[in-house]
C-alpha atoms as a PDB file:
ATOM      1  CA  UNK A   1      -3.456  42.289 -41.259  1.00  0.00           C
ATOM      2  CA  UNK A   2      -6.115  42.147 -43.854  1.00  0.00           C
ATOM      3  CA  UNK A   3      -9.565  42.844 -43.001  1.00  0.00           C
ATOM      4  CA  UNK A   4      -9.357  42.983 -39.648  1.00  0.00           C
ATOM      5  CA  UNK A   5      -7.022  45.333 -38.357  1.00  0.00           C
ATOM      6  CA  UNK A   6      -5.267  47.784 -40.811  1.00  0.00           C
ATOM      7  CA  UNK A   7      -2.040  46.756 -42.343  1.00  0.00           C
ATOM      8  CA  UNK A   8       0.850  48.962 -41.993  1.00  0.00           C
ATOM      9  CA  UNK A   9      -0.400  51.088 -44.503  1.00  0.00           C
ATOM     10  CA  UNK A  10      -0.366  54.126 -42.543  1.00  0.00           C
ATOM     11  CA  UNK A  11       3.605  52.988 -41.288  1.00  0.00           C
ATOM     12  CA  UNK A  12       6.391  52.262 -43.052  1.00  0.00           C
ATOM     13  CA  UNK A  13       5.799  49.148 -45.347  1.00  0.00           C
ATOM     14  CA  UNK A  14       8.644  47.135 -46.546  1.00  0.00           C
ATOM     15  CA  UNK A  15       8.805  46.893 -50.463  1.00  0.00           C
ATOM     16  CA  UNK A  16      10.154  43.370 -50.351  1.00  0.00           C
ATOM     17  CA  UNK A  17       7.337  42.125 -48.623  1.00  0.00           C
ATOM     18  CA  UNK A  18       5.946  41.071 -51.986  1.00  0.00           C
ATOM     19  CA  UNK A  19       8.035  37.927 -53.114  1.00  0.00           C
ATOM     20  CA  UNK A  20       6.107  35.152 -51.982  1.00  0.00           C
ATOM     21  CA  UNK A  21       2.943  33.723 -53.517  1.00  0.00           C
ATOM     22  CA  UNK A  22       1.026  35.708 -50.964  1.00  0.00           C
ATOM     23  CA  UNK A  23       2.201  38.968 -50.762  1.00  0.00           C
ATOM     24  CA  UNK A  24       4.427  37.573 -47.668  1.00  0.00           C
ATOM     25  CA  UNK A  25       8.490  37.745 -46.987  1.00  0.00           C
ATOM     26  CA  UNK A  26       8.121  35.039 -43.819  1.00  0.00           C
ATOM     27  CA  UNK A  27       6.511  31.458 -44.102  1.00  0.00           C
ATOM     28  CA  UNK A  28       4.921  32.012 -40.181  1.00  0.00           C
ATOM     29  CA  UNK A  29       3.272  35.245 -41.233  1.00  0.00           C
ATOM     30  CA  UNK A  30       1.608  33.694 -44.364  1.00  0.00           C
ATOM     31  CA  UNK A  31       0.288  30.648 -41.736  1.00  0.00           C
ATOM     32  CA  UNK A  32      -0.884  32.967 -39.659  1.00  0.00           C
ATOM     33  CA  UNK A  33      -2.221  34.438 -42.103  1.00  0.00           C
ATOM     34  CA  UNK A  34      -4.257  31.784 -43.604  1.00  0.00           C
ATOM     35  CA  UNK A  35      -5.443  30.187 -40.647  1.00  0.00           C
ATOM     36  CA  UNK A  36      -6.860  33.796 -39.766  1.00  0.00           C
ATOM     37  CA  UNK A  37      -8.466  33.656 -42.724  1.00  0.00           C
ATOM     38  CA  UNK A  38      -9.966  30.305 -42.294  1.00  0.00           C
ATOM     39  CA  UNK A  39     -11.632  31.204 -38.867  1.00  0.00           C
ATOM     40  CA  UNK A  40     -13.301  34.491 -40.230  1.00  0.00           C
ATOM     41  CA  UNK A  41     -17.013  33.659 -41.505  1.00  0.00           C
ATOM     42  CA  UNK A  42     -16.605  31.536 -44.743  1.00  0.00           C
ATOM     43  CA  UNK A  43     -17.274  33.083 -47.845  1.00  0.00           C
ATOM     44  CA  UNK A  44     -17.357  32.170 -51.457  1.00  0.00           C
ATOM     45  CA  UNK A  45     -13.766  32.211 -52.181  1.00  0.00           C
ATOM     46  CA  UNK A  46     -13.278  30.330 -48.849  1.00  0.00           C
ATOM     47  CA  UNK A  47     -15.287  27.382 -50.042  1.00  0.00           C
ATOM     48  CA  UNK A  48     -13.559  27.682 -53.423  1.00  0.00           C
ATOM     49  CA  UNK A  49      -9.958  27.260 -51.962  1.00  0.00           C
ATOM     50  CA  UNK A  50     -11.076  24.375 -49.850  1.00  0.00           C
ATOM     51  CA  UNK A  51     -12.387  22.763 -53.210  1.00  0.00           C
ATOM     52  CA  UNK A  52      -9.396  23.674 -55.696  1.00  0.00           C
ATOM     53  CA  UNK A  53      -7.399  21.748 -52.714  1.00  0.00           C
ATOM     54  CA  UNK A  54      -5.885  24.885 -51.670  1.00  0.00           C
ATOM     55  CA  UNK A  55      -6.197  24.569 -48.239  1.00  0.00           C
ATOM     56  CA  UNK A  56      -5.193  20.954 -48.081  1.00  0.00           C
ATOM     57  CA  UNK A  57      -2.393  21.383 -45.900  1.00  0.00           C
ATOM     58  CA  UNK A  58      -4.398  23.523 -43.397  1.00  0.00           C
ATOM     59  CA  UNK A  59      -7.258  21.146 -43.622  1.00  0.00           C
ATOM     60  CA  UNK A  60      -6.630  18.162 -45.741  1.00  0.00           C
ATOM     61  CA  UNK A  61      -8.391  16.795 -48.246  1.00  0.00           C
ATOM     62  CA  UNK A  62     -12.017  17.320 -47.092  1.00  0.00           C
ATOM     63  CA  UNK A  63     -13.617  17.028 -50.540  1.00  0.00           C
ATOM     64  CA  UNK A  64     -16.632  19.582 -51.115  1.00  0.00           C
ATOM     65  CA  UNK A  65     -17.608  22.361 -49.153  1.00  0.00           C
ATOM     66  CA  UNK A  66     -20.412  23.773 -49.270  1.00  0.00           C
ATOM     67  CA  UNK A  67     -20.794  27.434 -48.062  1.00  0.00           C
ATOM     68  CA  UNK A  68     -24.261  27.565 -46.625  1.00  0.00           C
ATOM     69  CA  UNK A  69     -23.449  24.909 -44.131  1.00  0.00           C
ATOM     70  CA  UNK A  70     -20.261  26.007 -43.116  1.00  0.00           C
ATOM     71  CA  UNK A  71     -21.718  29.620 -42.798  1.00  0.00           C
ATOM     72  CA  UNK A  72     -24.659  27.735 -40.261  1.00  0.00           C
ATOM     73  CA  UNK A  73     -22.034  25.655 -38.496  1.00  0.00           C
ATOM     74  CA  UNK A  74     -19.640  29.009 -38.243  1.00  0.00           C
ATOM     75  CA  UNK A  75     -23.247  30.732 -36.586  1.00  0.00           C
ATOM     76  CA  UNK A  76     -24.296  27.361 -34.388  1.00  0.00           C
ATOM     77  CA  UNK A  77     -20.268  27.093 -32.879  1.00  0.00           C
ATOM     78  CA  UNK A  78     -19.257  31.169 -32.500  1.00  0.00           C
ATOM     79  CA  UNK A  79     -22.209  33.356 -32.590  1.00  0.00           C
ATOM     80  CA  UNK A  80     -25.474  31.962 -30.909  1.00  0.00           C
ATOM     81  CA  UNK A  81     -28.234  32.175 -30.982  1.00  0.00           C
ATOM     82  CA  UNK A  82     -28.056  31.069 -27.502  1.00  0.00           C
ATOM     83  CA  UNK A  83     -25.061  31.397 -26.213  1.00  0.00           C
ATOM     84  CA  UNK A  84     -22.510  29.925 -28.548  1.00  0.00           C
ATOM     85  CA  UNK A  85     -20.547  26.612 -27.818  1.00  0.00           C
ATOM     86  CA  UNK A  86     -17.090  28.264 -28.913  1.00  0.00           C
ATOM     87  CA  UNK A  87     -16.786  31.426 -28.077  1.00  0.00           C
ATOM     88  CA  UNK A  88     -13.368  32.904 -30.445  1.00  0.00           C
ATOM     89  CA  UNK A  89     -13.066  35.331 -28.004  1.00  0.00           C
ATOM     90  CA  UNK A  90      -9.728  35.335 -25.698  1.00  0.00           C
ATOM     91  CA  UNK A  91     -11.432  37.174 -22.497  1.00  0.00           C
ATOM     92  CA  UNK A  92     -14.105  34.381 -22.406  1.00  0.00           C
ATOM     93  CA  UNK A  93     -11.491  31.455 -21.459  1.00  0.00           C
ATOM     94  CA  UNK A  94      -9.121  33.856 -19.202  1.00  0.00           C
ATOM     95  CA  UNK A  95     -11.549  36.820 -17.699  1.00  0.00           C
ATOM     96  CA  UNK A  96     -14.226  33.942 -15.803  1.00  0.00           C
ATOM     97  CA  UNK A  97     -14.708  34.318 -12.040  1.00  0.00           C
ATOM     98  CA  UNK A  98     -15.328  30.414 -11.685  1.00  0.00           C
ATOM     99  CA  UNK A  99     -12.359  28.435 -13.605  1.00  0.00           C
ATOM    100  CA  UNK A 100     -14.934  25.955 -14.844  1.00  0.00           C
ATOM    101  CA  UNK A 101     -17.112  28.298 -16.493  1.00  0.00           C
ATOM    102  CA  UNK A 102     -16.724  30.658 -19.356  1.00  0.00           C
ATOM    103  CA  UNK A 103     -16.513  34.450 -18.549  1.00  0.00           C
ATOM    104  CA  UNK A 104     -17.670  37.542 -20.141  1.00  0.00           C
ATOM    105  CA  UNK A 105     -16.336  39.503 -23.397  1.00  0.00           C
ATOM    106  CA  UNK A 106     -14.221  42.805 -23.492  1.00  0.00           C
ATOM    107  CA  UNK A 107     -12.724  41.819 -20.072  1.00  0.00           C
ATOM    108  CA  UNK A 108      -9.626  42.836 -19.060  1.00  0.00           C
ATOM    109  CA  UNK A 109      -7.629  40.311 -21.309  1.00  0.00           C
ATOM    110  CA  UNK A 110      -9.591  41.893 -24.277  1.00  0.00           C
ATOM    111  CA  UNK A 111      -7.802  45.406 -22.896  1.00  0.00           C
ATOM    112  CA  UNK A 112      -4.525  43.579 -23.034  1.00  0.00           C
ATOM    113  CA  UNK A 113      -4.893  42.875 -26.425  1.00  0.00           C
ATOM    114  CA  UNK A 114      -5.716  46.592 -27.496  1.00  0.00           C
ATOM    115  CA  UNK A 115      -2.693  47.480 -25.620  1.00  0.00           C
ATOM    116  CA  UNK A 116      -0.669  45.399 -27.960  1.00  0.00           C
ATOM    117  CA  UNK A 117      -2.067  46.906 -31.191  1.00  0.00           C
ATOM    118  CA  UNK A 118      -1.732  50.324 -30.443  1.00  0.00           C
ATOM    119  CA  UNK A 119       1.868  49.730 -29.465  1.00  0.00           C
ATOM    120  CA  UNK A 120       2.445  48.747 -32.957  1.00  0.00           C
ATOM    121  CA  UNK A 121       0.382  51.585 -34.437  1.00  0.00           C
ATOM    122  CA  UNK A 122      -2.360  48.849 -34.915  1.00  0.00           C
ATOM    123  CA  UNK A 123      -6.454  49.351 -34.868  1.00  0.00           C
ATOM    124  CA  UNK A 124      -9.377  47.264 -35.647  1.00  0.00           C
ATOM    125  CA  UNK A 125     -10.491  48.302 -39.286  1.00  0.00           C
ATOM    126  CA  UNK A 126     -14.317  49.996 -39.568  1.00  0.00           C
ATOM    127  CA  UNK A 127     -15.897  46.944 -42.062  1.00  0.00           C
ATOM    128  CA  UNK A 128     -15.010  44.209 -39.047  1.00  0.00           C
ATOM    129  CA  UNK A 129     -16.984  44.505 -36.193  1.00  0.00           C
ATOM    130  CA  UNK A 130     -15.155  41.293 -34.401  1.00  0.00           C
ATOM    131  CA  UNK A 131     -13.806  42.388 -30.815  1.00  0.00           C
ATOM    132  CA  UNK A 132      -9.807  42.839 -30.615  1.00  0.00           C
ATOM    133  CA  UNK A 133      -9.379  39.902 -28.954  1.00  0.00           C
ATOM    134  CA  UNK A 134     -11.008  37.129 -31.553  1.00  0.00           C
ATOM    135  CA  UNK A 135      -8.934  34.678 -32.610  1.00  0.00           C
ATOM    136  CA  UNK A 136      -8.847  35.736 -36.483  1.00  0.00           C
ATOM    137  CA  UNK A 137      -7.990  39.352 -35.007  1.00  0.00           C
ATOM    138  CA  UNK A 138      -4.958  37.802 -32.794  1.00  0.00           C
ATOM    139  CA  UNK A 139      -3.858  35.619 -35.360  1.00  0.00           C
ATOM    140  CA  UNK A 140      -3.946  38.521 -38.074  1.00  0.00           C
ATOM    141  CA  UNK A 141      -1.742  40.501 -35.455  1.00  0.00           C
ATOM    142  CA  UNK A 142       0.939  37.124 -35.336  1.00  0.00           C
ATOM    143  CA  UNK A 143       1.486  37.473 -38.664  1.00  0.00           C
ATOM    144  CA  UNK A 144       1.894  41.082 -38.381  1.00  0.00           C
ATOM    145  CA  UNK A 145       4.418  40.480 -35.788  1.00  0.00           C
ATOM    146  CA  UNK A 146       6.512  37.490 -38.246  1.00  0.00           C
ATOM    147  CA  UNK A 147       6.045  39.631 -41.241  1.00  0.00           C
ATOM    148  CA  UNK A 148       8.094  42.784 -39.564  1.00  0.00           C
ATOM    149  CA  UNK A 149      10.297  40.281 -38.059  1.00  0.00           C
ATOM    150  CA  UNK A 150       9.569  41.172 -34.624  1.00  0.00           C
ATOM    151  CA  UNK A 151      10.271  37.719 -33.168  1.00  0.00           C
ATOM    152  CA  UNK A 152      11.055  38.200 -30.076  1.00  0.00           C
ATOM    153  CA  UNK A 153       7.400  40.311 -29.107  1.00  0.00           C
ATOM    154  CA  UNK A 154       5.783  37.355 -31.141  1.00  0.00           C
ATOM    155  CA  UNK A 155       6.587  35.207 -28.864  1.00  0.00           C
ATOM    156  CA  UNK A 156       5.844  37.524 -25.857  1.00  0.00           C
ATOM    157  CA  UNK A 157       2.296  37.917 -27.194  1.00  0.00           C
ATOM    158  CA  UNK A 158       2.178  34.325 -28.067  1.00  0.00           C
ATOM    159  CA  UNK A 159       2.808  33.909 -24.256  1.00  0.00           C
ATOM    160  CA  UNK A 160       0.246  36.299 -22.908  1.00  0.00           C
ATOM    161  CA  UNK A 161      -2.243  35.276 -25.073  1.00  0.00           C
ATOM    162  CA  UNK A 162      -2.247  32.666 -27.485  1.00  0.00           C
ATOM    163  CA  UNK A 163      -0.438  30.120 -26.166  1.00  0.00           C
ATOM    164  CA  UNK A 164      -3.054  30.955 -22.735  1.00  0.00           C
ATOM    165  CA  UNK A 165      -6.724  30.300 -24.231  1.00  0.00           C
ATOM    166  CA  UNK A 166      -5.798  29.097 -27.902  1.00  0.00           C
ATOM    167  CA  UNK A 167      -5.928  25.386 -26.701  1.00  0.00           C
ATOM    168  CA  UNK A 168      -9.242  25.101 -24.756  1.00  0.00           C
ATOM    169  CA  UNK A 169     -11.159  27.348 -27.429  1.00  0.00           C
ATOM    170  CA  UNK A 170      -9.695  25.000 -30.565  1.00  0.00           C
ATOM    171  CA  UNK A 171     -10.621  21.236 -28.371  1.00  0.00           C
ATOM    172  CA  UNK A 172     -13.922  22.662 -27.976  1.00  0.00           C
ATOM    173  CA  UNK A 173     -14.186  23.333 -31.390  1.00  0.00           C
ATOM    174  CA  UNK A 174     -12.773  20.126 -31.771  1.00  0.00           C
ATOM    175  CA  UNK A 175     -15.511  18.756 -29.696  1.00  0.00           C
ATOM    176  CA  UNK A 176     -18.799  20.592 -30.811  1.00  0.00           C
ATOM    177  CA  UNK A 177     -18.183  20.768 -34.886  1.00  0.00           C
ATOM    178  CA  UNK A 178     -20.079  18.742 -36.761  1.00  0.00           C
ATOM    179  CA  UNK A 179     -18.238  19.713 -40.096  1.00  0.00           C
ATOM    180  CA  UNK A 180     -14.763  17.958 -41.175  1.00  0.00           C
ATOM    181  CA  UNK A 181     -13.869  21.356 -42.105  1.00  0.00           C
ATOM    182  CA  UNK A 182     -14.077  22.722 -38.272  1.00  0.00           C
ATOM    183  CA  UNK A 183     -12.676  19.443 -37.199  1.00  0.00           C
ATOM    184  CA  UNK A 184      -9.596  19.707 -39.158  1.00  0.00           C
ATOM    185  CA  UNK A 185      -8.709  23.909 -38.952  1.00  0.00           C
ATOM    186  CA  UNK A 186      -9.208  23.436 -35.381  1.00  0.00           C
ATOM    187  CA  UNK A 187      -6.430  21.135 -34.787  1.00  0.00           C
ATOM    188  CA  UNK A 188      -4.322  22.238 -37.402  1.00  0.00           C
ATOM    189  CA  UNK A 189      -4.202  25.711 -35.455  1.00  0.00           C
ATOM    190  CA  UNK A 190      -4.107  23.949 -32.014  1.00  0.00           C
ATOM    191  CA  UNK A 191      -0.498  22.144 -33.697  1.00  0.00           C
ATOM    192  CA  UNK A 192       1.111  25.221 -34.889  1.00  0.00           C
ATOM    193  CA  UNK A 193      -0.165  27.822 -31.773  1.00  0.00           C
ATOM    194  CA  UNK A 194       0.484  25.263 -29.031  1.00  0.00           C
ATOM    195  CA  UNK A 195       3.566  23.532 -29.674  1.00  0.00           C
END
């Protein structure tokens, strides 16, 4: 999982895993993948795919993008300063005492989620200080999960967690955004996590 969690560096790592264009064996893990990459903060070579067209098929064709906004709109929707609209945390949608009102991070869904990423040998890497249970972090773990070919506990964690809060964090998105580029990743995810 790059950035994020540690690959399987420190396990066994298949040597055929490098024969697609992005280092990936399996077509879901390299979705999973990108989209992971899509949600983290944008950077320079984010804003460079999304003009060289790259990320068309993730986003469509959404002409320029310019980094300082996105980086303000990434802020405004998932970080605050006042409370964000869009949490990308899975605990606030599922750990709430009142079911119409967001609940607190690192709740017990966020212990869930550790629980599935040390039973894979898994851990949050040092230079990412996002909680276990943000959506790049989960998603980064689903492609973990396609690349090894364990189907069967992808869809068990796709069931306990993604397919749980993935849709009501990606309409609000959907709702709040004021960039096309939000707009677009948002329900581009929301089709391939919540089929």
């Amino acid at each position: 999982m790059t950035g994020q969690t540690d690959t399987p560096t420190t396990r066994e790592q298949s040597p055929e895993r490098d024969t697609g264009s992005d280092g990936f064996r399996s077509d879901a893990a390299a979705t999973y993948a990108v989209l992971a990459e899509c949600w983290r903060e944008p950077t320079e070579q984010l804003t460079e795919a999304i003009e060289a067209g790259e990320l068309a098929p993730v986003v469509g064709d959404i002409g320029s993008a310019d980094r300082h906004r996105l980086r303000t709109e990434y802020t405004r929707l998932f970080i605050g300063p006042a409370g964000p609209p869009c949490p990308p945390y899975e605990s606030v949608y599922r750990d709430g005492e009142d079911p119409d009102a967001l609940g607190p991070v690192k709740g017990p869904a966020t212990t869930a989620v550790v629980r599935w990423y040390r039973e894979f040998g898994v851990q949050p890497a040092a230079a990412h200080s996002d909680l276990p249970d943000h959506i790049t972090t989960e998603l980064e773990f689903a492609a973990y999960l396609a690349e090894a070919g364990f189907d069967e506990q992808l869809n068990q964690f796709f069931e306990e967690h993604l397919a749980v809060w993935a849709d009501e964090f990606l309409r609000q998105v959907e709702t709040e955004t004021r960039e096309p580029f939000y707009a677009s990743l948002a329900t581009t995810t929301r089709e391939i996590l919540c089929q």
